[in-house]
C-alpha atoms as a PDB file:
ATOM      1  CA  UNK A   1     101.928  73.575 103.814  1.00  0.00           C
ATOM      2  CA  UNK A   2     101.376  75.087 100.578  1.00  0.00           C
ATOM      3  CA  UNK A   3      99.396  77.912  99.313  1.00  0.00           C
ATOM      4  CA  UNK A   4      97.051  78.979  96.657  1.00  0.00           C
ATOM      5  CA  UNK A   5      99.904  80.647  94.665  1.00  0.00           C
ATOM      6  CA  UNK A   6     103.366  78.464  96.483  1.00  0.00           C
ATOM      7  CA  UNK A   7     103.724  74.676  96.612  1.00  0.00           C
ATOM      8  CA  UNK A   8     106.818  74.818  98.482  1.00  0.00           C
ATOM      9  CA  UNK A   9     106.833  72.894 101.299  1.00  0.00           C
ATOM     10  CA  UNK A  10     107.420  73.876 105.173  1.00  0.00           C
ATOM     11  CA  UNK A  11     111.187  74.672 105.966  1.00  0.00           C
ATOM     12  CA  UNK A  12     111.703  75.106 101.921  1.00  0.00           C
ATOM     13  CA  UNK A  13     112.132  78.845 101.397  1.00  0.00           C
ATOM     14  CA  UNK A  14     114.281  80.769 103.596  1.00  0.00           C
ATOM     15  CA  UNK A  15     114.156  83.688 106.053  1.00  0.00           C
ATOM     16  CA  UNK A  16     115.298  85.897 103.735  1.00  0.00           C
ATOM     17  CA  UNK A  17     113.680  86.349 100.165  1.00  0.00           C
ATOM     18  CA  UNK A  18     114.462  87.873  97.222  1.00  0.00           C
ATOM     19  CA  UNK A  19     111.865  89.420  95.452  1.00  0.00           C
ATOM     20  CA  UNK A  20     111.985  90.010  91.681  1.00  0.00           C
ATOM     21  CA  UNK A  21     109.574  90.614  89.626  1.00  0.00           C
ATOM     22  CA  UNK A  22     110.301  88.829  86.499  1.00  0.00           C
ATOM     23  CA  UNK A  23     110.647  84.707  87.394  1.00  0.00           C
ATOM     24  CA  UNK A  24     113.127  84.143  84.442  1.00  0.00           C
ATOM     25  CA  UNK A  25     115.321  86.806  86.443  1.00  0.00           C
ATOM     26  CA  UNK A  26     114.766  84.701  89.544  1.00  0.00           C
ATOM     27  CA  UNK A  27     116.030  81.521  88.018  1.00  0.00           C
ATOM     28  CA  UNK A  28     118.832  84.025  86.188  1.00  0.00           C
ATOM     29  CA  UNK A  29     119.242  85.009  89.720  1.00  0.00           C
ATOM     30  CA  UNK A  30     119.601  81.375  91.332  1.00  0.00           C
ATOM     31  CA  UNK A  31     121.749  80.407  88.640  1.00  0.00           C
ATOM     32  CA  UNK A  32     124.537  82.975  88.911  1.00  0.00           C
ATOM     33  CA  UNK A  33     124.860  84.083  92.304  1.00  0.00           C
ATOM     34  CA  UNK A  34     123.650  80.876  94.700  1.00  0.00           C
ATOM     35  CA  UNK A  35     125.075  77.948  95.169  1.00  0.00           C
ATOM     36  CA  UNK A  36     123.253  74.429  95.638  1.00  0.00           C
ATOM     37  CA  UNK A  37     120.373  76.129  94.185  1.00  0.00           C
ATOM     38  CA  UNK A  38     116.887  74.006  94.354  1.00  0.00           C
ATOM     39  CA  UNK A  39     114.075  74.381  92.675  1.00  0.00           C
ATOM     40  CA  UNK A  40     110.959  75.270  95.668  1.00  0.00           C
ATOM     41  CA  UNK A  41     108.359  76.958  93.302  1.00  0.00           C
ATOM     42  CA  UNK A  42     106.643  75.991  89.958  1.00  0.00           C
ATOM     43  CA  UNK A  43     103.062  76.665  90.581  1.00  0.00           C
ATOM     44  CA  UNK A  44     101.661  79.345  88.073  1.00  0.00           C
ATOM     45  CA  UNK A  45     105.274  79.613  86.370  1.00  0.00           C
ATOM     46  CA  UNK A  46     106.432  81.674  89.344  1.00  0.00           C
ATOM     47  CA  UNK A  47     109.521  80.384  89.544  1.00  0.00           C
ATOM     48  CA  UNK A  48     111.508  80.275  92.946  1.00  0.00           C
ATOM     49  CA  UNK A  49     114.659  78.825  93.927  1.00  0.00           C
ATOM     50  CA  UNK A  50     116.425  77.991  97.654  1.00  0.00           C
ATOM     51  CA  UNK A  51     120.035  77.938  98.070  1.00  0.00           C
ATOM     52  CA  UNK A  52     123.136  80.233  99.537  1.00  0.00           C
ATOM     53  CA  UNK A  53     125.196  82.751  99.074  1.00  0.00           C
ATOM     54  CA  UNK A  54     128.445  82.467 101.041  1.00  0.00           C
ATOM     55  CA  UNK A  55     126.750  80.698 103.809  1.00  0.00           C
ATOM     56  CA  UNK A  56     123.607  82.446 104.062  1.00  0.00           C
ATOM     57  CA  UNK A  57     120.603  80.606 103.074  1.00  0.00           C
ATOM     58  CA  UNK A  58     118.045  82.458 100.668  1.00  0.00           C
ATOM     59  CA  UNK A  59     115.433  82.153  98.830  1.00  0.00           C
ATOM     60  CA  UNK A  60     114.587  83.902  95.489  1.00  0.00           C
ATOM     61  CA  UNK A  61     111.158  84.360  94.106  1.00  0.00           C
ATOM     62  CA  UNK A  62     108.868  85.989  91.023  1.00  0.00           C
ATOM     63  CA  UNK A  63     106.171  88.080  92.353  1.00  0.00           C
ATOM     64  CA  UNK A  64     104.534  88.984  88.817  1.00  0.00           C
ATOM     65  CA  UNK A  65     104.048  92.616  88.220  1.00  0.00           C
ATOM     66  CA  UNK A  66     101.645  95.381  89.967  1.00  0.00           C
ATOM     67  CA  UNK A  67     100.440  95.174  94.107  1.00  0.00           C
ATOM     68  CA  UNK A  68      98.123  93.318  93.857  1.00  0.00           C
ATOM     69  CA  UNK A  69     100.646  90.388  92.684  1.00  0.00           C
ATOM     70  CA  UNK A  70     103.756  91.134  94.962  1.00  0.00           C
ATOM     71  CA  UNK A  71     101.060  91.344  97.705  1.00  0.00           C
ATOM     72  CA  UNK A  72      99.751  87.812  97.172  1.00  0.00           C
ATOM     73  CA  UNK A  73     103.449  86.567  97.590  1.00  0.00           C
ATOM     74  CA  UNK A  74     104.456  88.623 100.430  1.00  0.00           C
ATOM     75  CA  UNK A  75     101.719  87.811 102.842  1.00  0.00           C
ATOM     76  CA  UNK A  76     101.877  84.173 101.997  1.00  0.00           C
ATOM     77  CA  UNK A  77     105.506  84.033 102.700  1.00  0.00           C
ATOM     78  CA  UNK A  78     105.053  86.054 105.567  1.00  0.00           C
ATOM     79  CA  UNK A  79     101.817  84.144 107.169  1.00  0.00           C
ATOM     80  CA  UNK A  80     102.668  80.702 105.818  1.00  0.00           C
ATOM     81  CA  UNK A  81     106.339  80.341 105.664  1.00  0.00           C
ATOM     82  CA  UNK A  82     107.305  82.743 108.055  1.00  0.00           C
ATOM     83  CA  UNK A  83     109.834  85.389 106.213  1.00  0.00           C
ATOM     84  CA  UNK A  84     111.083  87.538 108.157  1.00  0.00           C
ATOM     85  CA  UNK A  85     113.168  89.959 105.453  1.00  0.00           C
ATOM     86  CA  UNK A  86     111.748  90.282 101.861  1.00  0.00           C
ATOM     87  CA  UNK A  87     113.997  92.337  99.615  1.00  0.00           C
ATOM     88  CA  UNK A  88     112.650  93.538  96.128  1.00  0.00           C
ATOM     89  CA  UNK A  89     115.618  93.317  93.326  1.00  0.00           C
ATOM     90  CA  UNK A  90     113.869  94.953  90.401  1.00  0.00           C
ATOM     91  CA  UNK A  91     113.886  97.502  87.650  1.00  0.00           C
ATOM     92  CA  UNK A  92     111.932 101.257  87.550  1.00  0.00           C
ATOM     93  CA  UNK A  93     111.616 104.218  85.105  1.00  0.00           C
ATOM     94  CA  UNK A  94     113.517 107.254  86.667  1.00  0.00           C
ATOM     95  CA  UNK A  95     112.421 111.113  86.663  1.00  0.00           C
ATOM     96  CA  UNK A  96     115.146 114.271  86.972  1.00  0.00           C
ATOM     97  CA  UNK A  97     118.901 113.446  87.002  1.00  0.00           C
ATOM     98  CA  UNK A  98     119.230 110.083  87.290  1.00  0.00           C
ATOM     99  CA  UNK A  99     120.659 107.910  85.261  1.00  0.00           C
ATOM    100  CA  UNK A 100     120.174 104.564  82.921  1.00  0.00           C
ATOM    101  CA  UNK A 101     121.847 101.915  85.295  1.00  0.00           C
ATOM    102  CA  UNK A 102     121.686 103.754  88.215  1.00  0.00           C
ATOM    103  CA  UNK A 103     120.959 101.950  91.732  1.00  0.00           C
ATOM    104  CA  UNK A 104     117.839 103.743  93.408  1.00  0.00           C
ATOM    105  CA  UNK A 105     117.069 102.747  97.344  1.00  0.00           C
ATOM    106  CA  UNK A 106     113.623 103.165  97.435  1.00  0.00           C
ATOM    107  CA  UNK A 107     113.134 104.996 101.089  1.00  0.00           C
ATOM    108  CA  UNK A 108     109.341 105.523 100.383  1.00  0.00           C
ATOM    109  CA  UNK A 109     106.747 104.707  97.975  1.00  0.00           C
ATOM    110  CA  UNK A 110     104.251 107.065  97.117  1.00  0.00           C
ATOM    111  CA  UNK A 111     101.191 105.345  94.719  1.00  0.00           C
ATOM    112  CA  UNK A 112      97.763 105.562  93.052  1.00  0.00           C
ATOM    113  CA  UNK A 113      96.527 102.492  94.246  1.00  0.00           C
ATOM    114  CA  UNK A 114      94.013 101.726  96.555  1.00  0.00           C
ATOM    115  CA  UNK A 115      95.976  98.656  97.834  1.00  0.00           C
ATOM    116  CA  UNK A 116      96.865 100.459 101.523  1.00  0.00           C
ATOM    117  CA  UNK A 117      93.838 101.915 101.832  1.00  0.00           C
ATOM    118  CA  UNK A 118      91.905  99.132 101.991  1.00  0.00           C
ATOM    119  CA  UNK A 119      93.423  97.645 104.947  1.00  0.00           C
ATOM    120  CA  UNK A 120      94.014 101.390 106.634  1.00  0.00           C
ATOM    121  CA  UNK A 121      90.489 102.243 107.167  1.00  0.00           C
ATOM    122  CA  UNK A 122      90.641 104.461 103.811  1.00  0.00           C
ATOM    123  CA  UNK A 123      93.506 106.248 105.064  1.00  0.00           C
ATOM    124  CA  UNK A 124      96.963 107.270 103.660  1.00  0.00           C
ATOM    125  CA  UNK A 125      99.924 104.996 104.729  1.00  0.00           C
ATOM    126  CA  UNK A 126     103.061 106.170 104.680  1.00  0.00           C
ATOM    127  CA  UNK A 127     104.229 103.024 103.249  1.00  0.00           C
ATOM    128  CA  UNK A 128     108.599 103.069 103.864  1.00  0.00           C
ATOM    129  CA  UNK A 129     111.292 101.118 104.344  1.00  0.00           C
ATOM    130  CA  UNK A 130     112.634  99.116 107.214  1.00  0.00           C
ATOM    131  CA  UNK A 131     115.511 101.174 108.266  1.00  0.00           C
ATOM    132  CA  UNK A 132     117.918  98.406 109.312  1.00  0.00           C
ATOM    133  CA  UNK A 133     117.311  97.112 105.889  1.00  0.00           C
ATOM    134  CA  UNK A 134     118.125 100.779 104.067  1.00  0.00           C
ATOM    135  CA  UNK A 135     121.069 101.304 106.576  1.00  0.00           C
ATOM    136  CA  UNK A 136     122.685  97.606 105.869  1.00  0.00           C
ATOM    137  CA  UNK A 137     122.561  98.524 102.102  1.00  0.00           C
ATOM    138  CA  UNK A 138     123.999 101.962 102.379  1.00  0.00           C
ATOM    139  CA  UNK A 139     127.080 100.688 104.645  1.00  0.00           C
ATOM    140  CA  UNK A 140     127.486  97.836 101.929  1.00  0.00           C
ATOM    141  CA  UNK A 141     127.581 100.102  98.830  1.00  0.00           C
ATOM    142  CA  UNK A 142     129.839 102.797 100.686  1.00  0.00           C
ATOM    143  CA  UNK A 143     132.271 100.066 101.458  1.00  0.00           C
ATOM    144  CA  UNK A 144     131.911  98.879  98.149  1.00  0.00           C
ATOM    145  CA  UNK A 145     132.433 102.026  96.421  1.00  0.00           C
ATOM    146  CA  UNK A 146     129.424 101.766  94.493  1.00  0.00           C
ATOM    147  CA  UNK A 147     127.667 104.792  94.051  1.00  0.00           C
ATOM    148  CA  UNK A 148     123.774 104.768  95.518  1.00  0.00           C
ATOM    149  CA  UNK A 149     120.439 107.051  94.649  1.00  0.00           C
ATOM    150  CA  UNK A 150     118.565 107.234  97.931  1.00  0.00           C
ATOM    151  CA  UNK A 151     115.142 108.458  97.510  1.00  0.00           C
ATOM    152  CA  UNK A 152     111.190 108.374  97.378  1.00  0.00           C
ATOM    153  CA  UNK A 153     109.488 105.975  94.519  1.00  0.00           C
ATOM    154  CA  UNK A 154     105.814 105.998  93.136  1.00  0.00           C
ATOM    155  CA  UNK A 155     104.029 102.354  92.393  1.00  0.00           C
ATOM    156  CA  UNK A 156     101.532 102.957  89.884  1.00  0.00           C
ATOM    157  CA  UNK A 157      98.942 100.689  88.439  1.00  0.00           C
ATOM    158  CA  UNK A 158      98.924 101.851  85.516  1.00  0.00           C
ATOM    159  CA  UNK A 159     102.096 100.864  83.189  1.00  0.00           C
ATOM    160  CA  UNK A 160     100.542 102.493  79.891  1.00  0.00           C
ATOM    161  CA  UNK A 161      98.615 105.884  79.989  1.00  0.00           C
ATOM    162  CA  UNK A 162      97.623 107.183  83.333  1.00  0.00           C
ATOM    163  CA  UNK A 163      98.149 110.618  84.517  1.00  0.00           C
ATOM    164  CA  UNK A 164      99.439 112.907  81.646  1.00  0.00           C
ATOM    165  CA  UNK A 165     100.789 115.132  83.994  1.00  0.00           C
ATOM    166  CA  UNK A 166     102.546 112.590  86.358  1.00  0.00           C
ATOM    167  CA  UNK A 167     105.802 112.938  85.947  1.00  0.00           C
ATOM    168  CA  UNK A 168     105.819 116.841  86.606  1.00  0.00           C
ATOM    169  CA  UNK A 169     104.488 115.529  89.662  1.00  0.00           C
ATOM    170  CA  UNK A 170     107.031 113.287  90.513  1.00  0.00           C
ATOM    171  CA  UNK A 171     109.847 116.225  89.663  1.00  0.00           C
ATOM    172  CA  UNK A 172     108.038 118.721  91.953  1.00  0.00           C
ATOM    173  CA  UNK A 173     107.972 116.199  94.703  1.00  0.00           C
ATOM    174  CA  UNK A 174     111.365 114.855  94.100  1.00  0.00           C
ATOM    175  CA  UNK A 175     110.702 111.556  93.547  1.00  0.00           C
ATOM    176  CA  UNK A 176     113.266 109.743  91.603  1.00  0.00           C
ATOM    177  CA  UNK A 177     111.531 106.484  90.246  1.00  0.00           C
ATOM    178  CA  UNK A 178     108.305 104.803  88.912  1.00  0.00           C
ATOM    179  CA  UNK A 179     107.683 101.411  89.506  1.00  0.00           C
ATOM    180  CA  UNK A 180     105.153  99.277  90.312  1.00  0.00           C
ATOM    181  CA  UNK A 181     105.216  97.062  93.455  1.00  0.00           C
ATOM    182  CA  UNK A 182     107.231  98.782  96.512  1.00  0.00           C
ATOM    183  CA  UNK A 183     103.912 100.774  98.243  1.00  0.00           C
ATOM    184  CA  UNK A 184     102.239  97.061  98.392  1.00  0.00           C
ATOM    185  CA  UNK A 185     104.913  95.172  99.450  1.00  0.00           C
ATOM    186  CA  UNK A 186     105.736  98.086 102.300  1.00  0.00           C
ATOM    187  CA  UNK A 187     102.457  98.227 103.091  1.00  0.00           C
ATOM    188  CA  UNK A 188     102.019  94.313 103.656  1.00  0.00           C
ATOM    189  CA  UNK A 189     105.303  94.252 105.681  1.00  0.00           C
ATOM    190  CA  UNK A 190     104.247  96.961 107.978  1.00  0.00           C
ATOM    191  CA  UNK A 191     101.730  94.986 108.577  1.00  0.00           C
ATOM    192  CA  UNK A 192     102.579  91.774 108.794  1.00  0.00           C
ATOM    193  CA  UNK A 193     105.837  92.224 110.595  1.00  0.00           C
ATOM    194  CA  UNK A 194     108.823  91.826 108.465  1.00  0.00           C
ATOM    195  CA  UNK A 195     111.578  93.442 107.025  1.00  0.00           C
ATOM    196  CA  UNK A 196     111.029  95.010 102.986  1.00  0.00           C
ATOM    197  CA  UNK A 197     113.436  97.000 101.187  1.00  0.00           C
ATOM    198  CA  UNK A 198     113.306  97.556  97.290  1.00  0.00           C
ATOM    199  CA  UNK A 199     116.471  97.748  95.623  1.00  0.00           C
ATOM    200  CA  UNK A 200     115.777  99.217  92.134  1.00  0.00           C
ATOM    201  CA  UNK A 201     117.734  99.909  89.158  1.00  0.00           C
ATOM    202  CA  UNK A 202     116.926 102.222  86.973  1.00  0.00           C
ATOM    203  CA  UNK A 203     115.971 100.527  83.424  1.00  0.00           C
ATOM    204  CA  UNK A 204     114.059 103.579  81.196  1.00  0.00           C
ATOM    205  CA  UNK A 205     114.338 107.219  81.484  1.00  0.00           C
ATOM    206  CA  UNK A 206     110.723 108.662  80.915  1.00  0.00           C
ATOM    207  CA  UNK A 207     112.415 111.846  79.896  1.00  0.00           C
ATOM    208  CA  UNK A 208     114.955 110.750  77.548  1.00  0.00           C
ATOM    209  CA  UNK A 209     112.818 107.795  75.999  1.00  0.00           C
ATOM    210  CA  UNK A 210     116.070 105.793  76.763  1.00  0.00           C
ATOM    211  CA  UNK A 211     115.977 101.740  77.699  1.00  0.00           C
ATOM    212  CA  UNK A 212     117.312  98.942  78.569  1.00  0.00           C
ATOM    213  CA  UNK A 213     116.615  95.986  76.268  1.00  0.00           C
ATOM    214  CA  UNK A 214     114.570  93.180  77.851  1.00  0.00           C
ATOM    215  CA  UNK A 215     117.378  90.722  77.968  1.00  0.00           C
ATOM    216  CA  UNK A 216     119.412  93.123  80.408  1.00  0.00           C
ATOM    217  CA  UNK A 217     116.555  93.725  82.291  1.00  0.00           C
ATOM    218  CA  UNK A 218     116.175  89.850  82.762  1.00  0.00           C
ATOM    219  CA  UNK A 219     119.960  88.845  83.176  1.00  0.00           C
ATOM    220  CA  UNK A 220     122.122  92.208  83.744  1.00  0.00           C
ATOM    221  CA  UNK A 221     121.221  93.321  87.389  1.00  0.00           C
ATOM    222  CA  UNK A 222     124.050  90.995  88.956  1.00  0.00           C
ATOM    223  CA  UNK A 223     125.925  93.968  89.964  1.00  0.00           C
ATOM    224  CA  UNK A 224     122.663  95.344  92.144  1.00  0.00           C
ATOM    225  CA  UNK A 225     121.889  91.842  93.263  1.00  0.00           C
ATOM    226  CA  UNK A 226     125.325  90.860  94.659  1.00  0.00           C
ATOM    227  CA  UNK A 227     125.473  94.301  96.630  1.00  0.00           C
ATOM    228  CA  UNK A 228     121.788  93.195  98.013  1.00  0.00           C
ATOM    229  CA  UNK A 229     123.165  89.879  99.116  1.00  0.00           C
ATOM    230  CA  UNK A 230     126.289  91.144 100.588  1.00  0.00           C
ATOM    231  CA  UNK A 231     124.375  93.895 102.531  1.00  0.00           C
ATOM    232  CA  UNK A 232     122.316  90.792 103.845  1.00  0.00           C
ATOM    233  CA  UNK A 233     124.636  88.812 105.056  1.00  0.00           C
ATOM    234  CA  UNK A 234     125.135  90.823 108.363  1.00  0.00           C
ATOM    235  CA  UNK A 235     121.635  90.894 108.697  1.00  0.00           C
ATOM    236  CA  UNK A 236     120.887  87.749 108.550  1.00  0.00           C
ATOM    237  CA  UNK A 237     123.568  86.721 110.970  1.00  0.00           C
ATOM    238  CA  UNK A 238     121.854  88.386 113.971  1.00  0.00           C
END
């Protein structure tokens, strides 16, 4: 049945999602890398797609931007469509040496939000990564030859202002990346029972005041994207 927030129908989206934030990058996503592609998702301009890459039958989905967003999406397709592997493909601000472009596995997510809390009894999560997920990826990109960041993230919920002194923070605790979704979407899947991984790459430096321009943002992460996929495909097999 459909949802609040999905009108797919049962058996429409996959076992395996792909979890951008943006929904143009979704259908930019769809359009590029899967074949036989179908439209499963229009409701509230979240657009997601159903299709395959080299076999392997995926779905890819917007999830809007901040927790409280991805979180709507991941429980759904967790409790109503029963996903079993949700991967975020998105974009995040990196701290310290790291670089514009640069592919950041987000191990952990570290966050200001009260999202975890509220279902933790008002206790800190330590909201991480399926492992089989992280390990999948880094076998992929090693056999690839594509060079990886592996490290802790912070999802904030606030994308303007905020802490003034965050990012000396983030250096002292050696995170790499800002973003704004991973600690939900960990949280949700330790609780609900799937698989979450986010797969980031690094858009702004909040350093160097250096970005990428939206367009890239919305159509240039095929490199990251294809390495997701590939590092799925064994996974999904089992």
């Amino acid at each position: 049945m459909s949802t609040p927030h999905l009108d797919a129908t049962p058996g429409q989206i996959a076992d395996t999602v792909l979890l951008p934030g943006d929904p143009l990058r979704a259908r930019h996503i769809a359009g590029e890398l899967l074949d036989d592609a179908c439209e499963v998702n229009t409701r509230r301009n979240m657009l997601g797609y159903t299709g395959f890459y080299r076999g392997m039958r995926v779905s890819v989905l917007g999830s809007g931007m901040g927790i409280p967003s991805c979180a709507i999406y991941a429980t759904e397709l967790a409790r109503v469509f029963g996903v079993r592997r949700i991967v975020r493909v998105g974009t995040c601000g990196g701290v310290g040496e790291i670089e514009l472009g640069d592919l950041l596995l987000a191990q952990a997510a570290s966050t200001d939000s009260n999202f975890n809390r509220l279902h933790f009894g008002g206790y800190d999560l330590a909201a991480c990564a399926d492992f089989g997920l992280i390990r999948a990826v880094v076998d992929t990109a090693a056999a690839q030859r594509i060079g990886l960041c592996i490290g802790g993230v912070f999802s904030t919920d606030c994308f303007h202002g905020g802490d003034p002194e965050l990012v000396a923070r983030l250096l002292r605790h050696r995170i790499r990346g800002i973003e704004m979704e991973s600690a939900g979407l960990y949280g949700v899947a330790m609780r609900e029972g799937f698989q979450a991984l986010s797969v980031l790459t690094v858009s702004d430096h909040l350093q160097r005041d250096t970005h990428m321009p939206a367009t890239q943002r919305e159509q240039g992460l095929s490199r990251m994207t294809a390495l997701v996929l590939d590092s799925l495909l064994p996974v999904a097999a089992r």
